[in-house]
C-alpha atoms as a PDB file:
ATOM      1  CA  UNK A   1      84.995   1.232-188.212  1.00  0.00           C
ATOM      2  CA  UNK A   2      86.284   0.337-184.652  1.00  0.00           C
ATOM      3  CA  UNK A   3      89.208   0.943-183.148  1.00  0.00           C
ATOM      4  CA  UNK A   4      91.922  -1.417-181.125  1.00  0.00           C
ATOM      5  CA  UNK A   5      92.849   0.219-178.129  1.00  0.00           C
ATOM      6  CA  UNK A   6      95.949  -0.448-176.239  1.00  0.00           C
ATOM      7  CA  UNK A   7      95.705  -1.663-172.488  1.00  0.00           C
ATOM      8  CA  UNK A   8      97.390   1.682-171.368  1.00  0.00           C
ATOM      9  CA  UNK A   9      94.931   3.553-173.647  1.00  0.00           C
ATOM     10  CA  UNK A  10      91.901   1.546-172.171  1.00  0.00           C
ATOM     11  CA  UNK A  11      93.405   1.554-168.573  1.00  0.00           C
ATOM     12  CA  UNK A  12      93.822   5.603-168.941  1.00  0.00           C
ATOM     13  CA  UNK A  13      89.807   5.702-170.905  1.00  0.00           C
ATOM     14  CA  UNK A  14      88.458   3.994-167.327  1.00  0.00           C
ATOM     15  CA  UNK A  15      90.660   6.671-165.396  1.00  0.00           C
ATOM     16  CA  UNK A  16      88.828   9.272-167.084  1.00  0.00           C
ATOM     17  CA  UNK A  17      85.203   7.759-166.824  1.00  0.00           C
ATOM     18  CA  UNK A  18      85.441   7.580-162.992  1.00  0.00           C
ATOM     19  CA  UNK A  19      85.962  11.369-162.829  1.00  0.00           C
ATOM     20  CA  UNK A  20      83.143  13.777-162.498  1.00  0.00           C
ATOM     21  CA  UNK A  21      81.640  15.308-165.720  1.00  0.00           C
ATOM     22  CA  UNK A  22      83.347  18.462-165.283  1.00  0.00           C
ATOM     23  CA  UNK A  23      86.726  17.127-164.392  1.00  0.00           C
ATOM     24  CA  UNK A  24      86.918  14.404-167.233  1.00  0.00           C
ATOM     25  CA  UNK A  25      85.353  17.360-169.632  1.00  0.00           C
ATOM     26  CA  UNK A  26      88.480  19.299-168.391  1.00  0.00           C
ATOM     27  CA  UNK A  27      91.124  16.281-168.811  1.00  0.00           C
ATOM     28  CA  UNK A  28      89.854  16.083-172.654  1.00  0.00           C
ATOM     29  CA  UNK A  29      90.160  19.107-173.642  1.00  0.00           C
ATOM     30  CA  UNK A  30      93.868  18.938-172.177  1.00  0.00           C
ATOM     31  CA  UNK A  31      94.285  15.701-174.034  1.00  0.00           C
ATOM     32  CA  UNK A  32      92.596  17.627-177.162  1.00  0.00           C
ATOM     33  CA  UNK A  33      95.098  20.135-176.875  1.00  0.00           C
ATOM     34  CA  UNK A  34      97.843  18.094-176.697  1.00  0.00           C
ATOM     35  CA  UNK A  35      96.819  16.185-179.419  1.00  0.00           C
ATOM     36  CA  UNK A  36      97.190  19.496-181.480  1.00  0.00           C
ATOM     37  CA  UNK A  37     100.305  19.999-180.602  1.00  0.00           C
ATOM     38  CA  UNK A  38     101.555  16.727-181.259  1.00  0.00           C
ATOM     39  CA  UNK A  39      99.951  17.401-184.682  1.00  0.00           C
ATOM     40  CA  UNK A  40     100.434  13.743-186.954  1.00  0.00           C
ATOM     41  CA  UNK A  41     103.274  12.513-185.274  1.00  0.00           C
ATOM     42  CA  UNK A  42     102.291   9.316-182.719  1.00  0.00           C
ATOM     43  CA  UNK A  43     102.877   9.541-179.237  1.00  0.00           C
ATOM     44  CA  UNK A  44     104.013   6.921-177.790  1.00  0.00           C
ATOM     45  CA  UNK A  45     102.161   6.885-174.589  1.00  0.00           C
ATOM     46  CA  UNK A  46     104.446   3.567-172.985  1.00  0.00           C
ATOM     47  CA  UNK A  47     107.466   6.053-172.422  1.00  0.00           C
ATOM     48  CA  UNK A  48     105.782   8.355-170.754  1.00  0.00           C
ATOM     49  CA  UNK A  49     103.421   6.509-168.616  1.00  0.00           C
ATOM     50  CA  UNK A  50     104.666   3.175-166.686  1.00  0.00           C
ATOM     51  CA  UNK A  51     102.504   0.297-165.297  1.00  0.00           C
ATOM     52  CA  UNK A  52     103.054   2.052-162.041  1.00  0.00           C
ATOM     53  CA  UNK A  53     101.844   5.622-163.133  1.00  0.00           C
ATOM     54  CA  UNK A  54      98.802   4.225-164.217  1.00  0.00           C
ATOM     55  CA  UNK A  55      98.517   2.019-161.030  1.00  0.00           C
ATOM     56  CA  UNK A  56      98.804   5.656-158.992  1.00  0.00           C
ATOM     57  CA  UNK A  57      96.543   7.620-160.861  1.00  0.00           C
ATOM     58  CA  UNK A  58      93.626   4.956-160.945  1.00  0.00           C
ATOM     59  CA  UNK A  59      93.942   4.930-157.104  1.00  0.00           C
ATOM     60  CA  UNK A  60      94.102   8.553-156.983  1.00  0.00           C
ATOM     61  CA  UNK A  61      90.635   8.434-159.178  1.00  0.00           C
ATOM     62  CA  UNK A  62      89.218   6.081-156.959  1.00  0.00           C
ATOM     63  CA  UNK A  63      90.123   7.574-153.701  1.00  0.00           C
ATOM     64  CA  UNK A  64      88.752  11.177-155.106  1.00  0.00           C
ATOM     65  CA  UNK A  65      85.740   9.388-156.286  1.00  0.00           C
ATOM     66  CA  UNK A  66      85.087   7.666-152.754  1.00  0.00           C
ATOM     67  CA  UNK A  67      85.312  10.811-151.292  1.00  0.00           C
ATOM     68  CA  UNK A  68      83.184  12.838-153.137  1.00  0.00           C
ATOM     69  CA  UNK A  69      80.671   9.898-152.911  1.00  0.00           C
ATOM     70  CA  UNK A  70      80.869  10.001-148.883  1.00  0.00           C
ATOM     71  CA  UNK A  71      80.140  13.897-149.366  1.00  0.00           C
ATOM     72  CA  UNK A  72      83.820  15.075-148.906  1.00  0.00           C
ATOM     73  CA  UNK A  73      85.787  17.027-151.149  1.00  0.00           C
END
């Protein structure tokens, strides 16, 4: 069975692949843990993150990920 992603879901699945192993192991198990305390109810990810948020944090990825590319931290 697949499963339809939204763009912000698929924008915010890239965001995570960019990061290092360790880091997007770490930003699952936050999103696993919020999951559980969400429990069944949906969240409703558009009021929490805008076009703009997501916008931010991919640059933020990519800048981190440039840097630790060059050798920087």
């Amino acid at each position: 069975m697949s499963m339809v992603l939204s763009a912000n879901e698929e924008s915010l699945i890239k965001v995570v692949r960019m990061l290092p192993p360790d880091e997007g192991r770490k930003v699952l198990l936050w999103a696993q843990q919020l999951a559980d305390l969400v429990g069944d109810r949906r969240v409703e990810w558009s009021d929490s993150w805008s076009d703009d948020d997501l916008r931010e944090a991919t640059l933020a990825s990519l800048e981190r990920f440039e840097q630790q590319e060059r050798g920087g931290s």
